[in-house]
C-alpha atoms as a PDB file:
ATOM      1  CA  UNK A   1       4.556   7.176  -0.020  1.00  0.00           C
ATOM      2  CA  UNK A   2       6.952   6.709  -2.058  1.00  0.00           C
ATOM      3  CA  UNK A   3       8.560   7.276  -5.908  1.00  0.00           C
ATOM      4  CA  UNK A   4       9.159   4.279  -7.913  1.00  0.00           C
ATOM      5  CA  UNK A   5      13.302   4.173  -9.405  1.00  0.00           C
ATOM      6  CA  UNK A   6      11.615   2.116 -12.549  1.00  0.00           C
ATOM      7  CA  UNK A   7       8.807   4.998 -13.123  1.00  0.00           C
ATOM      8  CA  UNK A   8      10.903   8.221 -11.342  1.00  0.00           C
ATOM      9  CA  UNK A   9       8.750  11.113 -13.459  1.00  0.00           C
ATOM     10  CA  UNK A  10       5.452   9.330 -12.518  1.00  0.00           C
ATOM     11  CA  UNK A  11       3.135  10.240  -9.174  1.00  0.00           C
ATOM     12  CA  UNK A  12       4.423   8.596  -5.944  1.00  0.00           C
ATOM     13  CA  UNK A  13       2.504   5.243  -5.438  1.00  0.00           C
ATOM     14  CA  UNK A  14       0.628   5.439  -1.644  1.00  0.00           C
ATOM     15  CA  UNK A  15       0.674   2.612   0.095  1.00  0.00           C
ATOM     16  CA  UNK A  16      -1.091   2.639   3.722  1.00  0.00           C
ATOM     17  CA  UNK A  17      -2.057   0.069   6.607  1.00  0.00           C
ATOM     18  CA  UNK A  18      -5.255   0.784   8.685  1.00  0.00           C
ATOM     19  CA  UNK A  19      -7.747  -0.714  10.915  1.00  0.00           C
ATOM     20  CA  UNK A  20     -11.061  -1.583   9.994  1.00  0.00           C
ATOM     21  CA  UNK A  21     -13.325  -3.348  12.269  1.00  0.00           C
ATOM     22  CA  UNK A  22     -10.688  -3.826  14.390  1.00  0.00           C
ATOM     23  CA  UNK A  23      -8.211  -5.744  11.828  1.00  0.00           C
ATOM     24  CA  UNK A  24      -5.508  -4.333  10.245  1.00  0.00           C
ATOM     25  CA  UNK A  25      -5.392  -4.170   6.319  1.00  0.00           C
ATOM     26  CA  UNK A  26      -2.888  -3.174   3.754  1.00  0.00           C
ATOM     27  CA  UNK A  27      -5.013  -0.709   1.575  1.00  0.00           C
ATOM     28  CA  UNK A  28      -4.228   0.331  -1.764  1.00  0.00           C
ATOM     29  CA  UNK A  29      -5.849   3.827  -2.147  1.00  0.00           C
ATOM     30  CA  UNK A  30      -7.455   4.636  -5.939  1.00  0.00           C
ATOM     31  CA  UNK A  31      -6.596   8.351  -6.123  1.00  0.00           C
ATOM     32  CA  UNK A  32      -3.393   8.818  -7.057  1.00  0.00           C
ATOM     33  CA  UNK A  33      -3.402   8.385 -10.851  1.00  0.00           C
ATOM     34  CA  UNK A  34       0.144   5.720 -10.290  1.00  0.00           C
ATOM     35  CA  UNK A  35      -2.256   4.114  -7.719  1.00  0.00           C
ATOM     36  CA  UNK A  36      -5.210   3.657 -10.599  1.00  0.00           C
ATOM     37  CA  UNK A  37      -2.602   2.892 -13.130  1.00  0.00           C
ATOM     38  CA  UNK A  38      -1.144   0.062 -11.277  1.00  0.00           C
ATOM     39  CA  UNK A  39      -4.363  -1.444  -9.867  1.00  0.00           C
ATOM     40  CA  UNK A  40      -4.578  -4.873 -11.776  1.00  0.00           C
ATOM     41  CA  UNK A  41      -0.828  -5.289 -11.589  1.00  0.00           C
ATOM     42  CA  UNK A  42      -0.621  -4.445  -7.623  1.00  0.00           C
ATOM     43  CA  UNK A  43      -3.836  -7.036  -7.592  1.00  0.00           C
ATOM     44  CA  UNK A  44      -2.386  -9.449  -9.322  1.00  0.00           C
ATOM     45  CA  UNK A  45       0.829  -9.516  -7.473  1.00  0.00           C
ATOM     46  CA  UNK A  46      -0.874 -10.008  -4.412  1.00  0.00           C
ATOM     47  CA  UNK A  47      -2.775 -12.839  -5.594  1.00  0.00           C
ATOM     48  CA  UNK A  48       0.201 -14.723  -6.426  1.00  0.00           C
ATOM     49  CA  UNK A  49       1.646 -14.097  -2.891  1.00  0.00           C
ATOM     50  CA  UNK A  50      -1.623 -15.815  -1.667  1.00  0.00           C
ATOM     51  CA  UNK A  51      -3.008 -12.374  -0.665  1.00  0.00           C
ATOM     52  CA  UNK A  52      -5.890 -11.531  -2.608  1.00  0.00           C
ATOM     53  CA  UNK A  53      -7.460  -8.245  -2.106  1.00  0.00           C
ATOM     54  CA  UNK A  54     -10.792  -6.971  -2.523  1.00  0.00           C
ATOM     55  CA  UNK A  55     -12.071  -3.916  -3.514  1.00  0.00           C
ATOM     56  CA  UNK A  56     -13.636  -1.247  -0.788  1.00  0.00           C
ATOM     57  CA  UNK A  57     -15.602   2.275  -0.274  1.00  0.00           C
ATOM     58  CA  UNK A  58     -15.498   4.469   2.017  1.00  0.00           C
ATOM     59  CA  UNK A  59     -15.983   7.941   2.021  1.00  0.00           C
ATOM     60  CA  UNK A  60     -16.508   7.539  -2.099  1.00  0.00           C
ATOM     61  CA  UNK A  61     -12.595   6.609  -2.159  1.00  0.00           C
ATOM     62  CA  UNK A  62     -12.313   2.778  -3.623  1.00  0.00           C
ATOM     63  CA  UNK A  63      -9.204   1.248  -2.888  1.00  0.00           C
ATOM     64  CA  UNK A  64      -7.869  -2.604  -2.510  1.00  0.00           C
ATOM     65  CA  UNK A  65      -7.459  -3.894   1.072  1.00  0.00           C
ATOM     66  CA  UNK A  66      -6.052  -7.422   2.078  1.00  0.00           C
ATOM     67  CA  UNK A  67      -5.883  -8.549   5.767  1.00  0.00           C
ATOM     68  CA  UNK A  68      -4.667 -11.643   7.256  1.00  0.00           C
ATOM     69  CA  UNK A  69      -1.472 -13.041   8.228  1.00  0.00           C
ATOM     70  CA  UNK A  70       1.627 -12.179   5.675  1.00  0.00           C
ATOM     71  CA  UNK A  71       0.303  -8.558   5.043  1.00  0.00           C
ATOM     72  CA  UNK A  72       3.125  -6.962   6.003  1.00  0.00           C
ATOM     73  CA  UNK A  73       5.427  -9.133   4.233  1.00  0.00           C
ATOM     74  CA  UNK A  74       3.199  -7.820   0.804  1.00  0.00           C
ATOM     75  CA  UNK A  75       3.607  -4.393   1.493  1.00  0.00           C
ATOM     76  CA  UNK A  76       7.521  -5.200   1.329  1.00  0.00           C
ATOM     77  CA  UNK A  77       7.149  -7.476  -1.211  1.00  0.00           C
ATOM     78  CA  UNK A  78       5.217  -4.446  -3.097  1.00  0.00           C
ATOM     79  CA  UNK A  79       7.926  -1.745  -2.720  1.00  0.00           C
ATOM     80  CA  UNK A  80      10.664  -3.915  -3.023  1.00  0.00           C
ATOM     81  CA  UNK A  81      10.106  -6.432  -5.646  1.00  0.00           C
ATOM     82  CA  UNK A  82       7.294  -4.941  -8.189  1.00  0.00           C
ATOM     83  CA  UNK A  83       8.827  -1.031  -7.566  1.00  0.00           C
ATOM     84  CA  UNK A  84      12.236  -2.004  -7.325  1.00  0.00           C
ATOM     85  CA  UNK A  85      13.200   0.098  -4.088  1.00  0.00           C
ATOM     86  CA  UNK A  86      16.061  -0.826  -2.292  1.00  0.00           C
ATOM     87  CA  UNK A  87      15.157  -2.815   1.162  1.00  0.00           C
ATOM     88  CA  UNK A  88      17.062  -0.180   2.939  1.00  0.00           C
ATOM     89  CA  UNK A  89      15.203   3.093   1.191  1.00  0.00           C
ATOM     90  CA  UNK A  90      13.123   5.854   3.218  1.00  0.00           C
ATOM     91  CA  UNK A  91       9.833   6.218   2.887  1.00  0.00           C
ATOM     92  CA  UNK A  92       7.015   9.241   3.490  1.00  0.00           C
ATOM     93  CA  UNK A  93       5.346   8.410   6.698  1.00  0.00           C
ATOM     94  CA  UNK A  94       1.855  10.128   7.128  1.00  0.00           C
ATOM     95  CA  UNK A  95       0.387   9.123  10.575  1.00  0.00           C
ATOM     96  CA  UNK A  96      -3.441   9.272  10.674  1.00  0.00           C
ATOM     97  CA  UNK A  97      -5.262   9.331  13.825  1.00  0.00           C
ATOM     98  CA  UNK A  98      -2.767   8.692  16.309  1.00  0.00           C
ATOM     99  CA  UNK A  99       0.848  10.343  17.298  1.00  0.00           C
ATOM    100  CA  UNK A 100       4.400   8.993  16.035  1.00  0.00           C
ATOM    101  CA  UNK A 101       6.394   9.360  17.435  1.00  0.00           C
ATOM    102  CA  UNK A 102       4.236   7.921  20.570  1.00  0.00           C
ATOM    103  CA  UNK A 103       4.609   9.745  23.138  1.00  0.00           C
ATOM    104  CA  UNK A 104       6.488   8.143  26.545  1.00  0.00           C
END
């Protein structure tokens, strides 16, 4: 999670990776009202980056999800280049479903 320095008074935009079926998927989550906002933008950006993204349900949440090679290279390319944050920024890190850090 994380506050955009071009929008600073708007919601934090959520970006998360998960697995689904076993692949991993950058998932754009359609609850935060920055996240709905910015949902044909965030799309379309993708797209030209050669990652489309289709839209999901689960759990009645819709959000975008792209999987394949390069998808951690959008999610970079998404905070970095359409938010504007600096490469070397911190971000909220929410863990779901597994310990970080891991354990030893």
């Amino acid at each position: 999670m994380f506050r955009s320095p071009l929008s600073p008074e708007a919601d934090p935009i959520n970006l998360q990776y998960s697995v689904e079926h076993g692949t991993v998927g950058l998932d754009w989550v359609l609850l935060s009202p920055s996240n709905i906002a910015d949902r044909e933008k965030v799309s379309a950006f993708a797209a030209e980056l050669g990652q489309p993204m289709s839209e999901h349900v689960m759990n009645n949440v819709h959000y975008l999800r792209a999987e394949g090679a390069g998808i951690e290279q959008l999610g970079t390319s998404i905070i970095v280049e359409l938010y504007g944050l600096p490469r070397n920024a911190s971000l909220e890190f929410i863990p779901d479903g597994f310990e970080w850090p891991p354990k030893t």
